[in-house]
N, C-alpha and C. Protein backbone atom coordinates (compact mmCIF):
# COMPACT_ATOMS: atom_id res chain seq x y z
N UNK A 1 -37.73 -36.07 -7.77
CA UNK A 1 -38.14 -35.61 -9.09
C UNK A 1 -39.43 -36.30 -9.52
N UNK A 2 -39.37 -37.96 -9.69
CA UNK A 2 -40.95 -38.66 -9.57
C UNK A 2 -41.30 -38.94 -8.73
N UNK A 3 -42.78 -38.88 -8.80
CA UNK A 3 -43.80 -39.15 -7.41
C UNK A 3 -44.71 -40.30 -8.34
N UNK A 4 -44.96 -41.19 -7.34
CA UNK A 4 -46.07 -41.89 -7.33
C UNK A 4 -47.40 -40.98 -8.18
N UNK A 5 -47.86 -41.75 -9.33
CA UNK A 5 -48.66 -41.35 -10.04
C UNK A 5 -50.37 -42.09 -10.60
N UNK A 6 -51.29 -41.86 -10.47
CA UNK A 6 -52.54 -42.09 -10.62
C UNK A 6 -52.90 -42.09 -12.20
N UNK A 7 -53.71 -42.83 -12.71
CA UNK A 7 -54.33 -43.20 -14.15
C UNK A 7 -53.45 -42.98 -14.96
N UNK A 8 -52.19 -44.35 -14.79
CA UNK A 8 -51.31 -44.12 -15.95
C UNK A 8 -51.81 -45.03 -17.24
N UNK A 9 -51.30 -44.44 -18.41
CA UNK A 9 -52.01 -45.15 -19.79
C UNK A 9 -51.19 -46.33 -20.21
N UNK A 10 -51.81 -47.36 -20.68
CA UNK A 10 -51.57 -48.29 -21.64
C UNK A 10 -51.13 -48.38 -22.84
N UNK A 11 -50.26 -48.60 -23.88
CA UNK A 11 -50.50 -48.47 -25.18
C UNK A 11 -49.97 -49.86 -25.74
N UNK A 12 -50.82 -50.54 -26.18
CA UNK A 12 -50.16 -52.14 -27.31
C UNK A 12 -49.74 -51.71 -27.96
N UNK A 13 -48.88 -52.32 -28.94
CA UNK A 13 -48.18 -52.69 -29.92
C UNK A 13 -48.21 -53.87 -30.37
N UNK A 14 -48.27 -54.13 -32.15
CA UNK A 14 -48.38 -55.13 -32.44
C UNK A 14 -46.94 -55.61 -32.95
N UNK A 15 -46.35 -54.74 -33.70
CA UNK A 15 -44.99 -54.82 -34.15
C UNK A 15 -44.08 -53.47 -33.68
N UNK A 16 -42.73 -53.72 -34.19
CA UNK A 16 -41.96 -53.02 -34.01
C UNK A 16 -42.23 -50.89 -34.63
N UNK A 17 -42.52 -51.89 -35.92
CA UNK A 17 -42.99 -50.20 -36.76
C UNK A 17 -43.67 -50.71 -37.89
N UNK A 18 -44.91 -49.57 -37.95
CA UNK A 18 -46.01 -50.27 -39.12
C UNK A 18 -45.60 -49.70 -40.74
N UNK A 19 -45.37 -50.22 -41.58
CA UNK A 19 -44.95 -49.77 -42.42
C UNK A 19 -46.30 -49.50 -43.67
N UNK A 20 -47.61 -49.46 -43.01
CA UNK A 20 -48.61 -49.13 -43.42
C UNK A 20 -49.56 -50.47 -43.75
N UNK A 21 -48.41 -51.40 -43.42
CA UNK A 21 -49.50 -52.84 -43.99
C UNK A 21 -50.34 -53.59 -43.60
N UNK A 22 -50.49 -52.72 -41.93
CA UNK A 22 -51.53 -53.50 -40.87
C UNK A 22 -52.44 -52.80 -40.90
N UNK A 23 -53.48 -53.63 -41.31
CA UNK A 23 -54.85 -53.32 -41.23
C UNK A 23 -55.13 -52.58 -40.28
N UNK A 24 -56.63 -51.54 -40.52
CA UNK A 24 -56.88 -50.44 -39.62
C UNK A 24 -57.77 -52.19 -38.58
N UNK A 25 -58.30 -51.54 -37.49
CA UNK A 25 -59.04 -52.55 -37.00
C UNK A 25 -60.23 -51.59 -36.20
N UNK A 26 -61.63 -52.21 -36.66
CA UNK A 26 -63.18 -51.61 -36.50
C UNK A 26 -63.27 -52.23 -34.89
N UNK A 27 -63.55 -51.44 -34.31
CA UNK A 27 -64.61 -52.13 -33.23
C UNK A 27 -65.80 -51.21 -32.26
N UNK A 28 -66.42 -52.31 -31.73
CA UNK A 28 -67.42 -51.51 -30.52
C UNK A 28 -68.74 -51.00 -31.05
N UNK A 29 -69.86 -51.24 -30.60
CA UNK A 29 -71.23 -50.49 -30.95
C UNK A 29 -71.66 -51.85 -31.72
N UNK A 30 -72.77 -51.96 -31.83
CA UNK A 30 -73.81 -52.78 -32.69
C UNK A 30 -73.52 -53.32 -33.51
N UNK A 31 -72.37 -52.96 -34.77
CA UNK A 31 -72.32 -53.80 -35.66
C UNK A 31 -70.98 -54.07 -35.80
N UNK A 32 -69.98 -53.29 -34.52
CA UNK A 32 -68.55 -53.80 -34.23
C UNK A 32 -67.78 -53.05 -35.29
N UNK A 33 -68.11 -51.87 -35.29
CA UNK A 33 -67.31 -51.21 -36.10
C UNK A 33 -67.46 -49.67 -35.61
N UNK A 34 -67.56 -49.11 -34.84
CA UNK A 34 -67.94 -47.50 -34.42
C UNK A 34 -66.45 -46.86 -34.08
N UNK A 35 -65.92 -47.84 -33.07
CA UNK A 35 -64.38 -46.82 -33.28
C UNK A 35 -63.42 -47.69 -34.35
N UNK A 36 -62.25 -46.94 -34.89
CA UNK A 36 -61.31 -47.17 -35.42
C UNK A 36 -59.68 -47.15 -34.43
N UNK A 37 -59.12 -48.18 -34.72
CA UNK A 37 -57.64 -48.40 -33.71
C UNK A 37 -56.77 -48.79 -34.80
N UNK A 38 -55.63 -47.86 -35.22
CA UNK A 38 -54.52 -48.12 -35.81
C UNK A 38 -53.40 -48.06 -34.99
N UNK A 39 -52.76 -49.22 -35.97
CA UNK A 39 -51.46 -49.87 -35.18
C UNK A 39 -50.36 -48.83 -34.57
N UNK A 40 -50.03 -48.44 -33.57
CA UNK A 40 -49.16 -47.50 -33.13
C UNK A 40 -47.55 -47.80 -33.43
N UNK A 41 -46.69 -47.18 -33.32
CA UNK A 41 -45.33 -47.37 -34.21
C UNK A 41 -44.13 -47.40 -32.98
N UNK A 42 -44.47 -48.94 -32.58
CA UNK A 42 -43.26 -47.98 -31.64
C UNK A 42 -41.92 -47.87 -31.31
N UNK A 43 -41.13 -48.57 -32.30
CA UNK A 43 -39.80 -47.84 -32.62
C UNK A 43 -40.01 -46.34 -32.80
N UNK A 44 -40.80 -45.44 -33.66
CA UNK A 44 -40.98 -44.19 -33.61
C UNK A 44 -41.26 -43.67 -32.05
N UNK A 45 -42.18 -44.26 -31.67
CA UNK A 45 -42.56 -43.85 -30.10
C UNK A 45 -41.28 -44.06 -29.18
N UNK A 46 -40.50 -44.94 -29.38
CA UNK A 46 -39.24 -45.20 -28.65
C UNK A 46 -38.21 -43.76 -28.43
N UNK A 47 -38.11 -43.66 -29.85
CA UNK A 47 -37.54 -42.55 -30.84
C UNK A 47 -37.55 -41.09 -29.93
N UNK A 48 -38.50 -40.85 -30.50
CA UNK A 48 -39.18 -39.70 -29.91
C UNK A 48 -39.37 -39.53 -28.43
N UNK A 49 -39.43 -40.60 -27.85
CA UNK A 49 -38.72 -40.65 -26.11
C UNK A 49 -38.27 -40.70 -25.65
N UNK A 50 -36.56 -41.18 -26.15
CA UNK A 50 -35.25 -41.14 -25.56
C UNK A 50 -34.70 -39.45 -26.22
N UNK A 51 -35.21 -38.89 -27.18
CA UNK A 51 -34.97 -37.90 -27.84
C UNK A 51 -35.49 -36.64 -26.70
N UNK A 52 -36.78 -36.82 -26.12
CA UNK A 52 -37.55 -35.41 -25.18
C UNK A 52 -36.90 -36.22 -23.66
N UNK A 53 -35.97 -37.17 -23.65
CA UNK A 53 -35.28 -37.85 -21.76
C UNK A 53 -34.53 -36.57 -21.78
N UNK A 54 -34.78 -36.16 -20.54
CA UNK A 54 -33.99 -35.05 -19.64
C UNK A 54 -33.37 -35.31 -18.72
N UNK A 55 -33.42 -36.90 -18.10
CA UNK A 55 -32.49 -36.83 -16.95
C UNK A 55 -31.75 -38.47 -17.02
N UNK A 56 -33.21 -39.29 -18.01
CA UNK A 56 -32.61 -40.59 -17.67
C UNK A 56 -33.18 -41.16 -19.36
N UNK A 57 -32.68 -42.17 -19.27
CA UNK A 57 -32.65 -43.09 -20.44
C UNK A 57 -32.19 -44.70 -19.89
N UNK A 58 -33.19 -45.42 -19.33
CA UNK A 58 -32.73 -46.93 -19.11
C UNK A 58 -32.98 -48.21 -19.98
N UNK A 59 -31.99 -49.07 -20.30
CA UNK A 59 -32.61 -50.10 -21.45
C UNK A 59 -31.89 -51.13 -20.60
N UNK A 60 -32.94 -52.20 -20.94
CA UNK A 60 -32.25 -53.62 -21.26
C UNK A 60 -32.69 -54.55 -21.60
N UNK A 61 -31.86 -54.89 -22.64
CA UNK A 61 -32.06 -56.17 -23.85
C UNK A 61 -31.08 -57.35 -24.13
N UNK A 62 -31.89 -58.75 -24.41
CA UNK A 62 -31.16 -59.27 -24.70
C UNK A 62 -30.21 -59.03 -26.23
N UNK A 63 -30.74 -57.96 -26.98
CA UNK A 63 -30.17 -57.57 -27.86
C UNK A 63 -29.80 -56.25 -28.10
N UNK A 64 -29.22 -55.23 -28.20
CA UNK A 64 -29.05 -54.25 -28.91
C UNK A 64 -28.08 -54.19 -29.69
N UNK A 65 -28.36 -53.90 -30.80
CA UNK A 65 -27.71 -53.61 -32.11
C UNK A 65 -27.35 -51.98 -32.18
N UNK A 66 -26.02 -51.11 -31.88
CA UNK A 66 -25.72 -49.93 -31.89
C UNK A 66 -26.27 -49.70 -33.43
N UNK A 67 -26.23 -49.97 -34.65
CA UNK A 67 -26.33 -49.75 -35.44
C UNK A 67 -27.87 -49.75 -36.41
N UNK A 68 -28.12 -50.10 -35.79
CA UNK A 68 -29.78 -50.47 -36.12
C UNK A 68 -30.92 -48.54 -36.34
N UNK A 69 -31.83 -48.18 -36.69
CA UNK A 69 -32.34 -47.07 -37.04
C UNK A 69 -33.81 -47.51 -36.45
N UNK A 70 -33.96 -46.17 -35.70
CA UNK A 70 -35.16 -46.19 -34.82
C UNK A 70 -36.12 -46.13 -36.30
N UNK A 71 -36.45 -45.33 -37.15
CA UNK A 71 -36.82 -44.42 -38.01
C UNK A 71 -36.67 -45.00 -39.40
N UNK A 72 -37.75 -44.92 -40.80
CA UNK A 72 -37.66 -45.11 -41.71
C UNK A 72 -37.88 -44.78 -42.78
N UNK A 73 -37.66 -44.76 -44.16
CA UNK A 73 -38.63 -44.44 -44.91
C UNK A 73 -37.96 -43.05 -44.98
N UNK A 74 -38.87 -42.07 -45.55
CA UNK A 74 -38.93 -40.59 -45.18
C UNK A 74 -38.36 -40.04 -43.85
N UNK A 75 -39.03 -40.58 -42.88
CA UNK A 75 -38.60 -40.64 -41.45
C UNK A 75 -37.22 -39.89 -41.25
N UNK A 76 -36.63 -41.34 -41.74
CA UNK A 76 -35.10 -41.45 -41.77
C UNK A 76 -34.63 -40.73 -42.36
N UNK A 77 -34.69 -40.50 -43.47
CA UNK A 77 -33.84 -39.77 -44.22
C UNK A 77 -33.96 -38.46 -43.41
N UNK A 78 -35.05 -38.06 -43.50
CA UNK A 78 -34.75 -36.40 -43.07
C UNK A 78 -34.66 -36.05 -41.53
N UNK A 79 -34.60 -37.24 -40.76
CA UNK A 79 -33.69 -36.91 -39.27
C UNK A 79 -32.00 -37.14 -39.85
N UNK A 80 -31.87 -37.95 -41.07
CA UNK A 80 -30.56 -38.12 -40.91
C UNK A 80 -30.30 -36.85 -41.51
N UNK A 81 -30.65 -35.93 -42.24
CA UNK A 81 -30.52 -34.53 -42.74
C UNK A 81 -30.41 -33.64 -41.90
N UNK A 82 -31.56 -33.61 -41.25
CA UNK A 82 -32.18 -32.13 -40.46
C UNK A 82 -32.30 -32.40 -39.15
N UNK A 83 -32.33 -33.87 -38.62
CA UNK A 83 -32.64 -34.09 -37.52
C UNK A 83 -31.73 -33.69 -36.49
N UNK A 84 -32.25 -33.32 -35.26
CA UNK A 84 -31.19 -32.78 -33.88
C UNK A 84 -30.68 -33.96 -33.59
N UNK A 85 -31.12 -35.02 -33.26
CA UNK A 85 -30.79 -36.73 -32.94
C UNK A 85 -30.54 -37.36 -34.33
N UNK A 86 -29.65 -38.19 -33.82
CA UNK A 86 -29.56 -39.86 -34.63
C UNK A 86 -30.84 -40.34 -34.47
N UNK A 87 -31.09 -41.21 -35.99
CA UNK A 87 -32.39 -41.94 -35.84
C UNK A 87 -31.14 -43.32 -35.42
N UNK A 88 -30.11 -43.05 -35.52
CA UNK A 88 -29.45 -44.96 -35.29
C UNK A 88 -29.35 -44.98 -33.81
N UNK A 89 -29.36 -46.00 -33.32
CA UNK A 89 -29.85 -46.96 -31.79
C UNK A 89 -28.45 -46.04 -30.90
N UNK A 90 -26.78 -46.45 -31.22
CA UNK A 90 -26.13 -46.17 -30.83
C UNK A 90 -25.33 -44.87 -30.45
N UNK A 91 -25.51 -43.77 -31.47
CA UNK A 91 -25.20 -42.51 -31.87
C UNK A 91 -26.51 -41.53 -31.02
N UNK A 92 -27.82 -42.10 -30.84
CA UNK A 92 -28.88 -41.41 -30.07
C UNK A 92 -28.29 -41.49 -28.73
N UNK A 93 -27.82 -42.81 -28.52
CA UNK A 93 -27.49 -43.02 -26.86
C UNK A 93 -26.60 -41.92 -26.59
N UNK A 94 -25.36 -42.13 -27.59
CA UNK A 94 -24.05 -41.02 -26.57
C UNK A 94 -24.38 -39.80 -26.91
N UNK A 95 -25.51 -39.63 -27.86
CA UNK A 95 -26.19 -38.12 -27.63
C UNK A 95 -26.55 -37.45 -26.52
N UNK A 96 -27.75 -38.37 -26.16
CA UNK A 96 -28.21 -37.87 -25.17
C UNK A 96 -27.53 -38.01 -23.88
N UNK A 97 -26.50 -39.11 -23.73
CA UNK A 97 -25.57 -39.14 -22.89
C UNK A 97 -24.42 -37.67 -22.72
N UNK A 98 -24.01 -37.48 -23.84
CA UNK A 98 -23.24 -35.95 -23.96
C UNK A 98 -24.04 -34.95 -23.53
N UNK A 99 -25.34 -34.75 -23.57
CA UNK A 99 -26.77 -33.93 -22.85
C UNK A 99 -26.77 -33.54 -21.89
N UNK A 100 -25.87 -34.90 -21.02
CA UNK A 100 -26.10 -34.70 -19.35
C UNK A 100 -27.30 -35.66 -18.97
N UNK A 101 -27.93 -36.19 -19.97
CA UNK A 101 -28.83 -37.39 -19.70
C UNK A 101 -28.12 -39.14 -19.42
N UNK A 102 -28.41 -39.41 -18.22
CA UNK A 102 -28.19 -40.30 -17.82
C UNK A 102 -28.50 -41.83 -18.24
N UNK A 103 -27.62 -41.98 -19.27
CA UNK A 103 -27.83 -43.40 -19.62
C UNK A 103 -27.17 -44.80 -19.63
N UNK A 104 -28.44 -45.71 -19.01
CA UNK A 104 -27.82 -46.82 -18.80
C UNK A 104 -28.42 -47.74 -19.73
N UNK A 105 -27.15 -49.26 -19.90
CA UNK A 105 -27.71 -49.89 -20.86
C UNK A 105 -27.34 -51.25 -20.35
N UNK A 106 -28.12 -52.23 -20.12
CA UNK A 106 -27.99 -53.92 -19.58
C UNK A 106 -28.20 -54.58 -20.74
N UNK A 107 -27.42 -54.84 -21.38
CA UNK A 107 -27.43 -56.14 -22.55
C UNK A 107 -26.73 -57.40 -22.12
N UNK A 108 -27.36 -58.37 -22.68
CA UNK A 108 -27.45 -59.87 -22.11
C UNK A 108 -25.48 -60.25 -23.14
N UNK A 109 -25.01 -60.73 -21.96
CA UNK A 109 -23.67 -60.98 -22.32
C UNK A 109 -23.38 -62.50 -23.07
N UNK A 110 -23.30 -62.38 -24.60
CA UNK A 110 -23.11 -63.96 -25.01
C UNK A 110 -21.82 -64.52 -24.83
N UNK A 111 -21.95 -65.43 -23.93
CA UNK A 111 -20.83 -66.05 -23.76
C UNK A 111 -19.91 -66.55 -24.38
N UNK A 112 -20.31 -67.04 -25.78
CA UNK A 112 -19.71 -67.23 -26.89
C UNK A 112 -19.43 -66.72 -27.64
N UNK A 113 -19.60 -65.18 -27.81
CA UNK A 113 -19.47 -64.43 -28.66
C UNK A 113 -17.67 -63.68 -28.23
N UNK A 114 -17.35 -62.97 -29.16
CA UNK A 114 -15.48 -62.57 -28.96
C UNK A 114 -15.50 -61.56 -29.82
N UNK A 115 -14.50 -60.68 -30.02
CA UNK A 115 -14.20 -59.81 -31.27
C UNK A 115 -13.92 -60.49 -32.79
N UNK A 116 -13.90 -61.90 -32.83
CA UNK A 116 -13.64 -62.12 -33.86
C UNK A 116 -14.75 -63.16 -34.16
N UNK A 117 -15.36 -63.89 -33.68
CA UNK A 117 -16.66 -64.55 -33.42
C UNK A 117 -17.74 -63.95 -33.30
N UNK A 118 -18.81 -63.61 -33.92
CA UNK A 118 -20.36 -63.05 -33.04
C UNK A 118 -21.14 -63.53 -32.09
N UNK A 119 -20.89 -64.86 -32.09
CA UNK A 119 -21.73 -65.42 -30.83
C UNK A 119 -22.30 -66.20 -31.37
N UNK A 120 -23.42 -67.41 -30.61
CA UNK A 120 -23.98 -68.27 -31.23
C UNK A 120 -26.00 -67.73 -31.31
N UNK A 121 -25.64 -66.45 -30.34
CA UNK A 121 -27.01 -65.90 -30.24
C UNK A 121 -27.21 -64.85 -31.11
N UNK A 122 -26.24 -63.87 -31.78
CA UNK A 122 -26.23 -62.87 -32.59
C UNK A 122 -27.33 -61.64 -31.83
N UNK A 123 -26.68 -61.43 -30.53
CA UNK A 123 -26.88 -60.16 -29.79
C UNK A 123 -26.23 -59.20 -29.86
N UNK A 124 -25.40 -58.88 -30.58
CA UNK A 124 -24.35 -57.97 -30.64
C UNK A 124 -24.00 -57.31 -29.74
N UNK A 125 -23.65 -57.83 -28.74
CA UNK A 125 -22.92 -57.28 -27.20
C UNK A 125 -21.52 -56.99 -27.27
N UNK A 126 -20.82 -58.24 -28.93
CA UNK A 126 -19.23 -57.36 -28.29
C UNK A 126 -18.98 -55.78 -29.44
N UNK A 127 -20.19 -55.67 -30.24
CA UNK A 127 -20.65 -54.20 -31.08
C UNK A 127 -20.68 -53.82 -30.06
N UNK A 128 -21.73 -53.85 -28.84
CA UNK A 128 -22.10 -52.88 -28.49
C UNK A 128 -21.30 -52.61 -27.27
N UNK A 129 -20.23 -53.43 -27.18
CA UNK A 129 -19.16 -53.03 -25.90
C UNK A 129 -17.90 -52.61 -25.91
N UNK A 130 -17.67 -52.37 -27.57
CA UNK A 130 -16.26 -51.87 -28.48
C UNK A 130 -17.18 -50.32 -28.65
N UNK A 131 -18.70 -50.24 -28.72
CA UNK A 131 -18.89 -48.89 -29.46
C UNK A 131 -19.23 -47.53 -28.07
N UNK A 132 -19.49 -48.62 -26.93
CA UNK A 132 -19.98 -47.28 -25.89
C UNK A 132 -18.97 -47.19 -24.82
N UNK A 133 -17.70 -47.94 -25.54
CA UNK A 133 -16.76 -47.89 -24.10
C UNK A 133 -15.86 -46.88 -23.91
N UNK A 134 -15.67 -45.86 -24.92
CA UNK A 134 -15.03 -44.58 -24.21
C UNK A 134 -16.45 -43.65 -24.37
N UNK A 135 -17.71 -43.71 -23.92
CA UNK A 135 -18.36 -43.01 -23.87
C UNK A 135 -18.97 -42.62 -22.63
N UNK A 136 -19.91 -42.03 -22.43
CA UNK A 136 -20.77 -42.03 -21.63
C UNK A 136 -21.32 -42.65 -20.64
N UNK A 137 -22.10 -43.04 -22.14
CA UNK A 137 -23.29 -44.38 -21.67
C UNK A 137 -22.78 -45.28 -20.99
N UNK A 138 -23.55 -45.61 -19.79
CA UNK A 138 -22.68 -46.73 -18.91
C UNK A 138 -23.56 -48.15 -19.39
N UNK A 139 -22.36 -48.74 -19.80
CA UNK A 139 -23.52 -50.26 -20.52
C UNK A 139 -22.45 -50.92 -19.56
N UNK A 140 -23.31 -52.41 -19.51
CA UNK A 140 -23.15 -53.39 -18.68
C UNK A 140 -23.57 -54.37 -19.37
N UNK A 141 -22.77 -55.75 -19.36
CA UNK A 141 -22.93 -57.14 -20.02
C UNK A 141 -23.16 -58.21 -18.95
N UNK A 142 -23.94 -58.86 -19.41
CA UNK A 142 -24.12 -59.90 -17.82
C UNK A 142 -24.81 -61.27 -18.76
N UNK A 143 -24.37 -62.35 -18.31
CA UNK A 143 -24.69 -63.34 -18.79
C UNK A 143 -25.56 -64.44 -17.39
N UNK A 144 -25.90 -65.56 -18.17
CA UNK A 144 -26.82 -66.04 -16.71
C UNK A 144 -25.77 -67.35 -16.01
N UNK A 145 -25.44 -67.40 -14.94
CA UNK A 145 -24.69 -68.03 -14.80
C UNK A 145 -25.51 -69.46 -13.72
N UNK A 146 -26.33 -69.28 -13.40
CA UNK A 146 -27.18 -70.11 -12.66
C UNK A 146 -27.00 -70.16 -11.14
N UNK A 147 -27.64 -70.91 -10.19
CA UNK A 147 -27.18 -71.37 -9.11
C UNK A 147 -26.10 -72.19 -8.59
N UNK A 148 -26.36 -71.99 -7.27
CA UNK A 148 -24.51 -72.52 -6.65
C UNK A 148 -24.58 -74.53 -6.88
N UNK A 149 -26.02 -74.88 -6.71
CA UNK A 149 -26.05 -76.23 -6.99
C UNK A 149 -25.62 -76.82 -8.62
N UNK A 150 -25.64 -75.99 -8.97
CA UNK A 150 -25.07 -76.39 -10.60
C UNK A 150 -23.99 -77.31 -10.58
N UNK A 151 -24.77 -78.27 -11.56
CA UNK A 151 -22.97 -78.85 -11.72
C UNK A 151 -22.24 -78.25 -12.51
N UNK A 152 -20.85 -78.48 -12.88
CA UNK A 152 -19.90 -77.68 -13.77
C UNK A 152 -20.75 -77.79 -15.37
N UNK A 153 -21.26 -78.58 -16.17
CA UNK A 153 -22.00 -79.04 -17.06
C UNK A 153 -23.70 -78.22 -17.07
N UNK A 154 -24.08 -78.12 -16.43
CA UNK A 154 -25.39 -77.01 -15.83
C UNK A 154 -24.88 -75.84 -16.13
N UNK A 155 -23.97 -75.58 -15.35
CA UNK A 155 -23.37 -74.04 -15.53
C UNK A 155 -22.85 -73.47 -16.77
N UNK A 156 -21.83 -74.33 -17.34
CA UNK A 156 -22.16 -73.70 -18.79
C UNK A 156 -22.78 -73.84 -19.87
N UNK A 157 -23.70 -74.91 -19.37
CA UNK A 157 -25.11 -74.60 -20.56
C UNK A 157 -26.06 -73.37 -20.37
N UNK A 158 -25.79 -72.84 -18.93
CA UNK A 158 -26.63 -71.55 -18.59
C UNK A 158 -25.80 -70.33 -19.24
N UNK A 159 -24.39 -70.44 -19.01
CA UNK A 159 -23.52 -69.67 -19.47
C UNK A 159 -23.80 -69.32 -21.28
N UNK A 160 -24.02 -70.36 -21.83
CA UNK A 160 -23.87 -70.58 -23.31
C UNK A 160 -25.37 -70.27 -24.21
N UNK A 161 -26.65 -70.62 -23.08
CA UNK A 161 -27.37 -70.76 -23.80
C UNK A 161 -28.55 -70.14 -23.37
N UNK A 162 -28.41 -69.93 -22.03
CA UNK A 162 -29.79 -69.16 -21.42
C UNK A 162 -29.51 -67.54 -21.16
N UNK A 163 -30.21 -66.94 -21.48
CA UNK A 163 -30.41 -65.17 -21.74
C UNK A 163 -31.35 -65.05 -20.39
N UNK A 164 -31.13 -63.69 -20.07
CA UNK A 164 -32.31 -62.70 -19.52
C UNK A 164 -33.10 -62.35 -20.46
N UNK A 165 -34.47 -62.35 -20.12
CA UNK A 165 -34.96 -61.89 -21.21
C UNK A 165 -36.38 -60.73 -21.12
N UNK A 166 -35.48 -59.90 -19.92
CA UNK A 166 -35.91 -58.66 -20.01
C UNK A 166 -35.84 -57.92 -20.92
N UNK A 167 -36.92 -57.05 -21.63
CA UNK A 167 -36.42 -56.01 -22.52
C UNK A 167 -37.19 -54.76 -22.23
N UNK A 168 -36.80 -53.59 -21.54
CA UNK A 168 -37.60 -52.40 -21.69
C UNK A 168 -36.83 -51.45 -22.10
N UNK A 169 -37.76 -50.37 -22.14
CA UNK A 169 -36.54 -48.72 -22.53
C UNK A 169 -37.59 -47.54 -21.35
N UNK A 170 -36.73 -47.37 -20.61
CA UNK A 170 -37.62 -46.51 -19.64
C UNK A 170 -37.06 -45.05 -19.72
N UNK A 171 -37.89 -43.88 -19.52
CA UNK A 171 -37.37 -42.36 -19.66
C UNK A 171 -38.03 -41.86 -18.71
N UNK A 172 -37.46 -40.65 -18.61
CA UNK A 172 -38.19 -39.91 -18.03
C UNK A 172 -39.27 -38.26 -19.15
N UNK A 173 -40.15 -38.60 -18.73
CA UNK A 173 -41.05 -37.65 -19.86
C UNK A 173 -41.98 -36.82 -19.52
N UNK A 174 -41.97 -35.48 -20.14
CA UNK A 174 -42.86 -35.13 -19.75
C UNK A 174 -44.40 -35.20 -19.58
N UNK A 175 -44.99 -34.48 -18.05
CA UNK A 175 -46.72 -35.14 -18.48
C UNK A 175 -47.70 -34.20 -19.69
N UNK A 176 -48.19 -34.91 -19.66
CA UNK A 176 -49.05 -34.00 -21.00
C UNK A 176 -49.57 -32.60 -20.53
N UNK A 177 -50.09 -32.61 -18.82
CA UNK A 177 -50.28 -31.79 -18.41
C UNK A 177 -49.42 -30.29 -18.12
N UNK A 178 -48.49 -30.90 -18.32
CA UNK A 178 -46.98 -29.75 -18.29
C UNK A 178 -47.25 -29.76 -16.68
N UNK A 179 -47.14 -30.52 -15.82
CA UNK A 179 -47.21 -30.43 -14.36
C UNK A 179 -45.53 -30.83 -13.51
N UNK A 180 -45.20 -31.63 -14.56
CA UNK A 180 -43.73 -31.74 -14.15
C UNK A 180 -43.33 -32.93 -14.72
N UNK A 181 -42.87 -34.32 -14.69
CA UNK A 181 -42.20 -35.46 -15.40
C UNK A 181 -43.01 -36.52 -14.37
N UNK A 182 -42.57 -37.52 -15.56
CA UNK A 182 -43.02 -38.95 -15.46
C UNK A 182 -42.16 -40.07 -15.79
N UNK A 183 -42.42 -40.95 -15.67
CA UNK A 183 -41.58 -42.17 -16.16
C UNK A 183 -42.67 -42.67 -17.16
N UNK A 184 -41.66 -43.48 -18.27
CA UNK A 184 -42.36 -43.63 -19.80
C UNK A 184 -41.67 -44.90 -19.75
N UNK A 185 -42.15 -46.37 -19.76
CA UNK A 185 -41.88 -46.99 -19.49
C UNK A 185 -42.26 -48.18 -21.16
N UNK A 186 -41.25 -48.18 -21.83
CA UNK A 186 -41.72 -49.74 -23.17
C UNK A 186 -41.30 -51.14 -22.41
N UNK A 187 -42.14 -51.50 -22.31
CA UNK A 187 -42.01 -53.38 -21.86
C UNK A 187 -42.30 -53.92 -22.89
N UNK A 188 -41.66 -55.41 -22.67
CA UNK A 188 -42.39 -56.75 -23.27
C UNK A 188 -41.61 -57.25 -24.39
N UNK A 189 -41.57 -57.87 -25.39
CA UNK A 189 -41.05 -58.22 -26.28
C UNK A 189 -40.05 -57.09 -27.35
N UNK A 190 -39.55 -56.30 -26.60
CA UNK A 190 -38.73 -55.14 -27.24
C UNK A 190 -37.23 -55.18 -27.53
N UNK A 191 -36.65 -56.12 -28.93
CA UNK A 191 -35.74 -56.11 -29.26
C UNK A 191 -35.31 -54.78 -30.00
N UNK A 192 -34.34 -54.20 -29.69
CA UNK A 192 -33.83 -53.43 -30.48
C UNK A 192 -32.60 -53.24 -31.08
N UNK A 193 -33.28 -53.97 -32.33
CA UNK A 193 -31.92 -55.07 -32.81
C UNK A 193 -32.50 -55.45 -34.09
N UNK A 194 -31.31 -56.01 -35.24
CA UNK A 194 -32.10 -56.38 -36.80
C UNK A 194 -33.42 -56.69 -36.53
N UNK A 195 -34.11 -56.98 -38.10
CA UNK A 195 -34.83 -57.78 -38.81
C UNK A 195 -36.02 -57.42 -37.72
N UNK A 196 -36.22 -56.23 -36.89
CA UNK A 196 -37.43 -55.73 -36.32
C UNK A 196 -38.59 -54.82 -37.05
């Protein structure tokens, strides 16, 4: 279905989603101001890409919060009205999972955390392993357990306190060209989870 692909694009991000308060930013030409670059949104961009996944949907974070809202503002409200998708994190997944879209989810397993405890990291892994477990979505919890030289004391400080700290959301999407699909790939500092 993907092939190896030529001049794929870049896009930064400065935050999660701009709520209009980041400055536009001038640059280039003589007096450093000829083009204009505003901040791109990319919880919305997230949004809007697990929403057009047709075959796949891959995440993994040391956090996901099922409950959390891609979407805000106006946004929100009127996907939560009119919208075909959930703008919330968890309800999009077993959407598109019920679709026939293939989704997987790797969240970092806190070792300390229980159904009656949250953890000492506040990843919400045992939310998110009470909310997708008669579903679909195939999620997976994994904690870091270290090497075999560990002493017993090593090992559960790795257990307790050290995360993976991968975070992407990968899809499959279409190309702009309408030539056939691509992989859409968010890296890097991508919690999707509170206070983002």
């Amino acid at each position: 279905i993907l092939k190896k692909s030529e001049g794929n694009a870049v896009q930064f991000y400065m935050n999660a989603d701009d709520d209009g308060s980041s400055p536009d930013i001038r640059y280039g030409g003589p007096n450093d101001d000829e083009k204009l670059w505003k901040p791109p949104r990319l919880w919305r961009d997230i949004y809007d890409a697990i929403c057009n996944a047709r075959h796949l949907v891959y995440i993994v974070g040391w956090s996901v919060d099922v409950e959390q809202y891609l979407l805000r503002g106006a946004e929100l409200e009127e996907a939560k009205r009119a919208g075909k998708h959930s703008p919330r994190i968890g309800d999009l997944l077993i959407q598109k999972s019920e679709e026939g879209v293939v989704v997987n989810l790797m969240q970092w397993d806190d070792y300390t955390s229980n159904f009656v405890f949250p953890g000492m990291m506040g990843s919400h892994d045992e939310k998110s392993r009470a909310f997708f477990a008669s579903t679909k979505v195939n999620s997976v919890f994994v904690h870091t357990v270290g090497g075999s030289s560990n002493t017993f004391s090593e090992h559960q400080n790795k257990m307790i306190g050290f995360t993976h700290h991968q975070k992407f959301v990968v899809v499959d999407a279409p190309k702009e060209d309408g030539t056939g699909l691509e992989l859409k790939a968010f890296i890097g500092g991508i919690d999707l989870t509170e206070g983002r």
